[in-house]
Protein backbone atom coordinates (compact mmCIF):
# COMPACT_ATOMS: atom_id res chain seq x y z
CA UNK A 1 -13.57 -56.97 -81.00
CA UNK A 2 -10.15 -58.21 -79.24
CA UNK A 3 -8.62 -55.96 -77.10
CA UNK A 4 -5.12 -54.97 -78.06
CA UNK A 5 -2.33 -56.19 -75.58
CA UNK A 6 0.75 -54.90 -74.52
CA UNK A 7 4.38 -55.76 -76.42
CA UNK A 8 7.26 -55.59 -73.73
CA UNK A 9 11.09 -55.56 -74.74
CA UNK A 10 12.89 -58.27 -72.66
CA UNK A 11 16.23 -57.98 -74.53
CA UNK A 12 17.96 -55.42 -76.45
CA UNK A 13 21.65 -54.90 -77.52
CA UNK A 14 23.50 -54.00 -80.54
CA UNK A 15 27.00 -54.48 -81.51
CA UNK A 16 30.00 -51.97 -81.58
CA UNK A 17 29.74 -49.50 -84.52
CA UNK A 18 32.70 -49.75 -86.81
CA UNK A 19 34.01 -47.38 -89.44
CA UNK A 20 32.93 -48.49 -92.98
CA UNK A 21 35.63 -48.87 -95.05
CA UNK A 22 38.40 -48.54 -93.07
CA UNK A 23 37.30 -49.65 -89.32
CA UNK A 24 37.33 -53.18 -87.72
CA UNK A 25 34.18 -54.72 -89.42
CA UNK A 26 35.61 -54.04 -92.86
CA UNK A 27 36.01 -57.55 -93.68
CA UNK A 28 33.12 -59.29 -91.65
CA UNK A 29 29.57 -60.08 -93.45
CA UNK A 30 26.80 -57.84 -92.27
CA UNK A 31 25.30 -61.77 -91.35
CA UNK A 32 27.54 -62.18 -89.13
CA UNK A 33 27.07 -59.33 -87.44
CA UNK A 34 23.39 -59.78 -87.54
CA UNK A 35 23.84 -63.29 -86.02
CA UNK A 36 26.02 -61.87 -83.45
CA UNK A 37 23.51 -59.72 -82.32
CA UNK A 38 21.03 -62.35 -82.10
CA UNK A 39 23.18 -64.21 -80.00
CA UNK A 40 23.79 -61.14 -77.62
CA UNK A 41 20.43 -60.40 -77.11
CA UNK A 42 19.21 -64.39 -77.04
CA UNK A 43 21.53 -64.73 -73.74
CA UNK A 44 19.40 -61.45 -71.72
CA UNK A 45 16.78 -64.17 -71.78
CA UNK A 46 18.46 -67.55 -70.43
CA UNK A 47 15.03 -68.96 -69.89
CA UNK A 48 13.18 -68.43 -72.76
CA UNK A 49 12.64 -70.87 -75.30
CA UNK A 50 13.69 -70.46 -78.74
CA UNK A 51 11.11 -72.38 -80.21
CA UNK A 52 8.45 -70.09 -78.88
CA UNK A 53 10.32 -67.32 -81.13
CA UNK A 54 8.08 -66.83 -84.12
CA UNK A 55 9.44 -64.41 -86.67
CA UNK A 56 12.43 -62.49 -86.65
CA UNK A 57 11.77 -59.02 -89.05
CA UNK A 58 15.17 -57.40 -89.75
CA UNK A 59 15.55 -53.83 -91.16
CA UNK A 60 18.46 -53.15 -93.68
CA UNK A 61 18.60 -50.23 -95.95
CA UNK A 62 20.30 -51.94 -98.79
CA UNK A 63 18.98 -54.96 -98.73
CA UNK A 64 21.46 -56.94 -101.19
CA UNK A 65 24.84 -58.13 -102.14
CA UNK A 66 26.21 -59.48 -98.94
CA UNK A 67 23.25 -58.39 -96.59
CA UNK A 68 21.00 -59.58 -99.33
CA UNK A 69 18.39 -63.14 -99.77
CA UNK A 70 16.75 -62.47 -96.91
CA UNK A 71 19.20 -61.33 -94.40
CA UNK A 72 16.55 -62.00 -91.54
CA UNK A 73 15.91 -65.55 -92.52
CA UNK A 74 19.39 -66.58 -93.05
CA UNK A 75 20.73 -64.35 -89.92
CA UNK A 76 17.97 -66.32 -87.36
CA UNK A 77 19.02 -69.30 -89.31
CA UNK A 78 22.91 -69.38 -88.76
CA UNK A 79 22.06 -67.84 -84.98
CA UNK A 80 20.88 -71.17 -83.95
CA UNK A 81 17.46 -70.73 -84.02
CA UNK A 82 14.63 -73.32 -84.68
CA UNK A 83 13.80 -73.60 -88.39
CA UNK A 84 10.38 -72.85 -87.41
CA UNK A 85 11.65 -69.15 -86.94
CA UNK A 86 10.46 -67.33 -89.50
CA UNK A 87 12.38 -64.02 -91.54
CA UNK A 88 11.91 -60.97 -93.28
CA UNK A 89 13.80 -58.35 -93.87
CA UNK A 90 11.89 -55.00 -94.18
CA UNK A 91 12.98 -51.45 -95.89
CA UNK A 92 12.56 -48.40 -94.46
CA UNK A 93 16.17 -46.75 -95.53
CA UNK A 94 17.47 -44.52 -91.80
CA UNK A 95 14.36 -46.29 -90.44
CA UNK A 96 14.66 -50.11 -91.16
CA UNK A 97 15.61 -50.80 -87.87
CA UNK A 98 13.00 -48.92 -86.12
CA UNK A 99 9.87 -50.04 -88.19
CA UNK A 100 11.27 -53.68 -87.79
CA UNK A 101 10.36 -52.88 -84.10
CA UNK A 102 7.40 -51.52 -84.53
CA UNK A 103 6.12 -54.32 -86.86
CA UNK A 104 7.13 -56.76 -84.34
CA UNK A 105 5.61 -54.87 -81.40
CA UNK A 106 2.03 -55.07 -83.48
CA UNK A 107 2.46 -58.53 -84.52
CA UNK A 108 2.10 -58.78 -80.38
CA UNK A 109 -0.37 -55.86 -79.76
CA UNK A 110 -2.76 -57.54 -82.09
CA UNK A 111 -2.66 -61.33 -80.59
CA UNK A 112 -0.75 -62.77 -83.27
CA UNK A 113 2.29 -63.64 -81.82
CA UNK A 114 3.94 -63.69 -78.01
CA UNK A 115 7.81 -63.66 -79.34
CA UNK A 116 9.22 -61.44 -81.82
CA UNK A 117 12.80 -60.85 -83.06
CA UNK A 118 12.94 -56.96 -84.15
CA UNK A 119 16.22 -55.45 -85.10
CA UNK A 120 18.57 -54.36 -87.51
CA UNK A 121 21.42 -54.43 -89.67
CA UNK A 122 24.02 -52.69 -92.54
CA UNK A 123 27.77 -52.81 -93.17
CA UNK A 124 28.69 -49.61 -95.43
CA UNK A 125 31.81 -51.06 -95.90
CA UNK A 126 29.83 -53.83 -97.92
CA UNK A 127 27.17 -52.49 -99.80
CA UNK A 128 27.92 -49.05 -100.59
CA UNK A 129 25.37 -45.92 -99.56
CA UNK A 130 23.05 -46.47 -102.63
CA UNK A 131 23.45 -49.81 -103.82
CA UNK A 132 25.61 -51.53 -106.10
CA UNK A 133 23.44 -50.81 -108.88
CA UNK A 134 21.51 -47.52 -108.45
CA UNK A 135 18.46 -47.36 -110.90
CA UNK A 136 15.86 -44.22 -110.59
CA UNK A 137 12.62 -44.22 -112.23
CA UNK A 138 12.86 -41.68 -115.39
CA UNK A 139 9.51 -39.85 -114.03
CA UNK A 140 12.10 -38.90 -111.48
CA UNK A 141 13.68 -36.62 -113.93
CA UNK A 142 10.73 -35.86 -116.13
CA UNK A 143 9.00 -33.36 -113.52
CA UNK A 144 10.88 -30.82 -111.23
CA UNK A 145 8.18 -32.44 -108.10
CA UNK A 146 9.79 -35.78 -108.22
CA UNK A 147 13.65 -34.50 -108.64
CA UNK A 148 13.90 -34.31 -105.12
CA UNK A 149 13.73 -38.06 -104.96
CA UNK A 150 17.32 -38.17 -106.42
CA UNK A 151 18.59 -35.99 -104.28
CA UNK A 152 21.48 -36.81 -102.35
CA UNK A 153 21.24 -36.44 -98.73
CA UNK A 154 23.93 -34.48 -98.51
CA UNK A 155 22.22 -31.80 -100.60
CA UNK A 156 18.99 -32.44 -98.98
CA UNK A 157 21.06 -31.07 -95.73
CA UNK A 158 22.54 -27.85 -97.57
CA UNK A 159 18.85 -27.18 -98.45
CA UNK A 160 17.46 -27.43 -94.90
CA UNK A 161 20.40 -25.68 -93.41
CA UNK A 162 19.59 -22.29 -95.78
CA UNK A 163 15.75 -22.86 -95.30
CA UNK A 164 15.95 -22.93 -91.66
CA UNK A 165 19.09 -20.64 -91.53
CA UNK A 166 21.17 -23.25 -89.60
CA UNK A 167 25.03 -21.91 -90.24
CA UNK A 168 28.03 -23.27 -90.26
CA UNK A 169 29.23 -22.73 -86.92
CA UNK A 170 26.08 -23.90 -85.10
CA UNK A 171 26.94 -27.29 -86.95
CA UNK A 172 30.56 -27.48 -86.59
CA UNK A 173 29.74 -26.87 -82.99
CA UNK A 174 26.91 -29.25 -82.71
CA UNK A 175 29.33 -31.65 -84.23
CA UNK A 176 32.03 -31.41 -81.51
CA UNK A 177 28.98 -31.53 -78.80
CA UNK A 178 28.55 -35.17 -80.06
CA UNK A 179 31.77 -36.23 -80.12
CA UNK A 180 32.35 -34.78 -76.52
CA UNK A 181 29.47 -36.61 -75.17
CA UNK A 182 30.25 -39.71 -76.98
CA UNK A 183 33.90 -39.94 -75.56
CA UNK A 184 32.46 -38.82 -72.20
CA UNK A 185 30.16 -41.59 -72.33
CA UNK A 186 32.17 -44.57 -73.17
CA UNK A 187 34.80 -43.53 -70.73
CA UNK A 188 31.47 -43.81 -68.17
CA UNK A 189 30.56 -47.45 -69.21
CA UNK A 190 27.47 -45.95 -70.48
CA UNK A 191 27.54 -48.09 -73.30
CA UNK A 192 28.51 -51.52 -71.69
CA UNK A 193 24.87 -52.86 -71.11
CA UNK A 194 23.70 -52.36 -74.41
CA UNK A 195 26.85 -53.38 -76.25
CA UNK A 196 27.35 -57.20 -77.20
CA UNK A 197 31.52 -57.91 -77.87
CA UNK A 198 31.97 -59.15 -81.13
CA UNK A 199 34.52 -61.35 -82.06
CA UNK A 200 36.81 -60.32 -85.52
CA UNK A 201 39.39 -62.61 -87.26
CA UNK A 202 42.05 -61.07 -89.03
CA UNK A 203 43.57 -62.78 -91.72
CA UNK A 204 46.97 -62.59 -94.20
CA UNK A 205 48.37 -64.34 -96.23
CA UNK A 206 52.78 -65.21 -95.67
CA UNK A 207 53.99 -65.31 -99.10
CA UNK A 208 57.41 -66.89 -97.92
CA UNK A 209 55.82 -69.64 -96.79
CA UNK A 210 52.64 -69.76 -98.07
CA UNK A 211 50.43 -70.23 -94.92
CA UNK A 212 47.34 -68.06 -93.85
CA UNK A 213 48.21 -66.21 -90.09
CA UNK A 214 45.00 -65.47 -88.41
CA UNK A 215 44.60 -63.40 -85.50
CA UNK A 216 41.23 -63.23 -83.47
CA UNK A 217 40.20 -59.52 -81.61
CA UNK A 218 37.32 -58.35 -79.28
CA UNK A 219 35.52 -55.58 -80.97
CA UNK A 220 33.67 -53.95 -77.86
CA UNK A 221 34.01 -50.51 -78.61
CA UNK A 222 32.80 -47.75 -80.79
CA UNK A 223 35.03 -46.59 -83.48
CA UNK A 224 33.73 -43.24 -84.62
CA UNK A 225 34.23 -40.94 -81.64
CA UNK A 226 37.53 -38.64 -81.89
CA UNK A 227 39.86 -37.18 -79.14
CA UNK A 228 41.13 -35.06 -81.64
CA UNK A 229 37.95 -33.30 -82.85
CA UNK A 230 38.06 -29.85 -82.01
CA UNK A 231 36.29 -26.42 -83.47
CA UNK A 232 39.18 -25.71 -85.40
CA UNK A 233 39.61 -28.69 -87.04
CA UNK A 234 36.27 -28.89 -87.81
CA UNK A 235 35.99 -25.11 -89.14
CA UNK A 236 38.69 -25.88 -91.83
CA UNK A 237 36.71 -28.85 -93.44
CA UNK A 238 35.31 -27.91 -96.81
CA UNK A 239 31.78 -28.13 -98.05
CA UNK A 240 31.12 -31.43 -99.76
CA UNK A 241 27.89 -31.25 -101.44
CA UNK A 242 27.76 -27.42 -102.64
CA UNK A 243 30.89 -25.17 -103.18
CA UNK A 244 29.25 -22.42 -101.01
CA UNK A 245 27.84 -25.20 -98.65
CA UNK A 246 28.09 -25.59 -95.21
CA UNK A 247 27.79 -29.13 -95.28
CA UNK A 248 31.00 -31.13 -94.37
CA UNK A 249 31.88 -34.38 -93.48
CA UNK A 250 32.84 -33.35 -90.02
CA UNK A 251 29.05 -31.84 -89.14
CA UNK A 252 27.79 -35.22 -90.91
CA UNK A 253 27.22 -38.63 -89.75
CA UNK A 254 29.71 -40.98 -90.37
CA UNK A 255 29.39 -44.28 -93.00
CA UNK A 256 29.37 -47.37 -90.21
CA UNK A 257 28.71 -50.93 -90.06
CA UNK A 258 26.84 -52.92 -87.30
CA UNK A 259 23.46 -54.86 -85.95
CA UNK A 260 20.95 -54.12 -83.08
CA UNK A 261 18.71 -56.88 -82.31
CA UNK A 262 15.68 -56.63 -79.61
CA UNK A 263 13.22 -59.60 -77.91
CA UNK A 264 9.81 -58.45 -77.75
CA UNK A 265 6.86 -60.42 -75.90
CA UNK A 266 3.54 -60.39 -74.86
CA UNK A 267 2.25 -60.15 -70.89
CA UNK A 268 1.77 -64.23 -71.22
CA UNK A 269 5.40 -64.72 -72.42
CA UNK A 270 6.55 -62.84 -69.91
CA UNK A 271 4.61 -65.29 -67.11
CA UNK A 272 5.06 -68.48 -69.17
CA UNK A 273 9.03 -68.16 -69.44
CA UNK A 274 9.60 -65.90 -66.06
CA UNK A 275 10.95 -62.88 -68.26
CA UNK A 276 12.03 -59.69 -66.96
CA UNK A 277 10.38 -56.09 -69.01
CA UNK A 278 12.92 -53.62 -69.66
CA UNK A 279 10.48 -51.21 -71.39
CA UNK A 280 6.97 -51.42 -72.99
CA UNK A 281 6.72 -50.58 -77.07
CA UNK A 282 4.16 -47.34 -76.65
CA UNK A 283 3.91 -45.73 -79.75
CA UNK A 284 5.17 -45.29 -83.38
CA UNK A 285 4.56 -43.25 -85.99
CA UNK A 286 5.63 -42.60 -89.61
CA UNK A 287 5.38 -39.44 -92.04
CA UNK A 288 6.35 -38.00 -95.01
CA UNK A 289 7.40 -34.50 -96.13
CA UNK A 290 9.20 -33.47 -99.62
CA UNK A 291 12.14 -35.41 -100.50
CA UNK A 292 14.55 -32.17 -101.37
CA UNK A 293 14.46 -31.52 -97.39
CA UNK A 294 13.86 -35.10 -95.91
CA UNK A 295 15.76 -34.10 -93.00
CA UNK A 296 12.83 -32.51 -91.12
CA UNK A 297 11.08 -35.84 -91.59
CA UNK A 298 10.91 -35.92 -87.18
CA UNK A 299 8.89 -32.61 -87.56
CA UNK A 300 5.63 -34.30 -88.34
CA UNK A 301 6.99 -37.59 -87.11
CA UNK A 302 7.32 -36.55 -83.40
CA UNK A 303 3.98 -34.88 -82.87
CA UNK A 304 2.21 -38.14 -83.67
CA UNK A 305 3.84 -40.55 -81.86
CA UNK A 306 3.25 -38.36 -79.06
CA UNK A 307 -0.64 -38.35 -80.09
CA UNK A 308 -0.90 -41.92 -80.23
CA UNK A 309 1.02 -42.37 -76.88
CA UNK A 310 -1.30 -39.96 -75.60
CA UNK A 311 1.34 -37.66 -73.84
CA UNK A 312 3.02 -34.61 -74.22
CA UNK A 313 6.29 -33.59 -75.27
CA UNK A 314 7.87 -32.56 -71.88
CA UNK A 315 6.42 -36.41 -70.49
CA UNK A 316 10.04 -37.33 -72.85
CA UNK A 317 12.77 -37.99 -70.52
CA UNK A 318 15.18 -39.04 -72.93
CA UNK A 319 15.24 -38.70 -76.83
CA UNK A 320 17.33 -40.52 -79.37
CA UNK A 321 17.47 -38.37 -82.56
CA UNK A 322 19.37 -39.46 -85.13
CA UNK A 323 22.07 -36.95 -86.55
CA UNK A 324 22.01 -37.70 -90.17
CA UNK A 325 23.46 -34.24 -90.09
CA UNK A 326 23.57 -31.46 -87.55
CA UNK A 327 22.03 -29.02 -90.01
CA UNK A 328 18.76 -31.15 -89.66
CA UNK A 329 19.34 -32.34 -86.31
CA UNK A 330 19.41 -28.20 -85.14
CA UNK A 331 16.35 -27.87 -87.45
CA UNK A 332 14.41 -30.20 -86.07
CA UNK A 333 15.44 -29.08 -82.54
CA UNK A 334 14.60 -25.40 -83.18
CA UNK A 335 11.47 -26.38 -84.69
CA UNK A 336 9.91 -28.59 -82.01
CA UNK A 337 11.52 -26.69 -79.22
CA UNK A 338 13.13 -30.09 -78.08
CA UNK A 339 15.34 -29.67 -74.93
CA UNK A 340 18.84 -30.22 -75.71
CA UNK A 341 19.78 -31.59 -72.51
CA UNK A 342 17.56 -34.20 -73.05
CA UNK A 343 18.56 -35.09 -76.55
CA UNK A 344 21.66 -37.46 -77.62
CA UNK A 345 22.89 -37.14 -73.97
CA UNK A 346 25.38 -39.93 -75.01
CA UNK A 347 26.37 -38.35 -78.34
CA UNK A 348 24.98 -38.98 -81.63
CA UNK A 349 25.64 -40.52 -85.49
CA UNK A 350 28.00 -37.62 -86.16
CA UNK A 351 30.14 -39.12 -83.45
CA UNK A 352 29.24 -42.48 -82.83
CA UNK A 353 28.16 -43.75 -86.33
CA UNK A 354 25.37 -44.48 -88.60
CA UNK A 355 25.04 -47.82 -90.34
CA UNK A 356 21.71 -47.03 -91.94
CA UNK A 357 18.77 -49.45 -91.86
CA UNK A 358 20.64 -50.72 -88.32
CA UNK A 359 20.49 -47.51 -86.66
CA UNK A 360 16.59 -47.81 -85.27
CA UNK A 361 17.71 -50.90 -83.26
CA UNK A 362 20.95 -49.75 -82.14
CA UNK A 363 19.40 -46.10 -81.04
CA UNK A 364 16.35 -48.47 -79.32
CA UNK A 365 18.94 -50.19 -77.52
CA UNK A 366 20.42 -47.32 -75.84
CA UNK A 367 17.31 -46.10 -75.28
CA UNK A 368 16.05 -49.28 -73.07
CA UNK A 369 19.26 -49.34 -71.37
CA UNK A 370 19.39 -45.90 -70.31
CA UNK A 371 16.29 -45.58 -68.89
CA UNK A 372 16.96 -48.23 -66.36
CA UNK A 373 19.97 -47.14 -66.17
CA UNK A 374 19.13 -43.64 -65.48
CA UNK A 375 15.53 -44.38 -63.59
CA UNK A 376 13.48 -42.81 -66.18
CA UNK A 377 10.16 -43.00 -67.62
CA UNK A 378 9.97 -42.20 -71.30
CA UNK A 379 12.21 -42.53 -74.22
CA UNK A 380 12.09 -41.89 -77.90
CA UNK A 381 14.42 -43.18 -81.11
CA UNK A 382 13.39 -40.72 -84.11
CA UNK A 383 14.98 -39.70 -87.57
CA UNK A 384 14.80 -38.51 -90.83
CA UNK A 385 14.63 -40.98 -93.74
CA UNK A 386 15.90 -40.99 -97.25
CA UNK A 387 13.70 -39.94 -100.13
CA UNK A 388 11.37 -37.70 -97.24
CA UNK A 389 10.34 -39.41 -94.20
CA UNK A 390 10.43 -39.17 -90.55
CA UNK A 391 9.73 -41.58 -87.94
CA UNK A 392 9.60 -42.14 -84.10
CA UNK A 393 9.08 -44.36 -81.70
CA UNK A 394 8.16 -43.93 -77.95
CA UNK A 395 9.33 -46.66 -74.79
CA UNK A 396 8.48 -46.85 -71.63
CA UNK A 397 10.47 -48.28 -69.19
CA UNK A 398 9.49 -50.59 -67.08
């Protein structure tokens, strides 16, 4: 029986998280951000041949309209890469990104491939939060079980936050935590090794004389975090998903758009194109738990990557959780005992942004970087998932 080998990251980096709707990738194709973040993380790794690249497995939540036909394919495509680069783009909603990685990282670990493309991708401002043309199954409707599955996540927030008696000032306070740290952070350049620029042309239109003006703009920053935010502020938000709720858009993650893109390879890669490991794929893990509180999905998810890694929970230097909300973010901390200093040190989706099926790559990416960065040993990217599901993934830096 083979032996299983080793899949090391030699690149990661993401691009700046814009608003949806509003912010500074409104009007750029989730492709091209996708191909920008190939071409960020293709330049870590000046001596590695393209052509030895031999898939590319993109995660995307909403996999159509303008990130749809294959975003993978056609994003490795217009990055410049060989036509012998393969594509797929894989759906795993909050996930995507994350299982793109980990489907890369066995593609390696089982000998059947030395160079991988993993990331991910999603512009919100695009394709909208469920598709342009949400379709449940009726069964959905026919039993109370399978309700849950149409449940909006903001709902599926109110009901963790009264099951595990999470109120509304722990999350409004939570929620200015992240935004703290996030400002903190950038004004630290914690960001700037992960972060590829991004290049945005702005166009309109001069009636008088009928000529386009265009106007080209470095996007190198995150848009979500807010100077402004403060407890106050944030206490005189109302619910939006229950009238008595506690659920507001300030103490949720915001709607974003952007990419993450990593380079995995095997130990030969590394010696045949004199590559550099940032960090060593350990362990993933995926689980399910009822849809009506998917926000808990980390509960079960955590625990197993851990088994599979074969450590312990305190062997976590660093932990990437994904605030879909802070009701379920303070859940799953309470629950698993996880230590806050540890978690989201560099703020989280409330303040920096969550573009869905991208978000596994982009948290990946500051997970690699910071553990160099901050000479650590282990680091983990986990989150709840739409429909109830949790994931996580371990690194290890190297």
């Amino acid at each position: 029986m083979k032996q299983l080998q080793d899949a090391y990251i030699v690149a990661a980096t993401r691009t700046p998280i814009g608003k949806s709707g509003r912010g500074v990738f409104r009007n750029m194709r989730p492709d091209d951000l996708l191909i920008a973040a190939i071409r960020g993380a293709l330049k870590q790794v000046p001596t590695l041949d393209p052509k030895a690249i031999e898939d590319a497995i993109v995660g995307c939540a909403m996999p159509e309209g303008e990130q749809g036909l294959n975003v993978a394919r056609i994003g490795a495509l217009l990055a410049g890469l060989p036509n012998s680069v393969g594509g797929v783009t894989v759906n795993r909603f909050c996930a995507s990104g994350l299982t793109a990685i980990q489907m890369a990282a066995d593609r390696i670990r089982v000998g059947e491939a030395e160079v991988m493309i993993a990331g991910g991708v999603e512009s919100m401002s695009m394709v909208p939060m469920s598709g342009n043309k949400p379709s449940f199954n009726p069964a959905v409707f026919l039993r109370d079980e399978n309700v849950g599955i149409a449940y909006g996540m903001g709902m599926t927030a109110e009901r963790v936050a009264q099951q595990w008696k999470v109120t509304r000032e722990a999350q409004d306070e939570f929620a200015l935590q992240s935004h703290l740290k996030a400002l903190k952070a950038i004004a630290a350049g914690e960001f700037y090794d992960e972060i590829t620029p991004v290049e945005v042309t702005d166009r309109s239109p001069n009636l008088m004389n009928g000529e386009v003006t265009s106007r080209i703009r470095t996007a190198s920053v995150d848009e979500g975090p807010r100077a402004d935010t403060t407890i106050e502020a944030l206490a005189k938000l109302r619910p939006v998903f229950a009238a008595k709720g506690s659920v507001t858009a300030g103490n949720s993650s915001q709607t974003s758009d952007g990419a993450g893109c990593l380079i995995l390879a095997s130990a030969q890669a590394l010696k045949t194109f004199n590559l550099q490991p940032l960090a060593r794929f350990v362990s993933f893990a995926s689980r399910g738990v009822p849809p009506e509180i998917m926000g808990i999905g980390p509960i079960e998810a955590v625990p197993a990557a851990l088994r599979y890694a074969g450590l312990q929970q305190k062997d976590l230097d660093w932990i990437e959780l994904n605030e879909a909300f802070a009701a379920q973010a303070l859940a799953v901390l309470g629950t698993l005992h996880l230590d806050p200093a540890r978690v989201n040190p560099l703020g989280g989706a409330i303040a920096l942004g969550h573009p869905l099926g991208a978000t596994g790559a982009i948290r990946a990416a500051t997970v690699v970087h910071a553990l160099r960065r901050h000479n650590l040993k282990y680091g983990m990217v986990t989150m709840c998932v739409g429909t109830g599901q949790g994931a996580a993934g371990i690194f290890e830096r190297m």
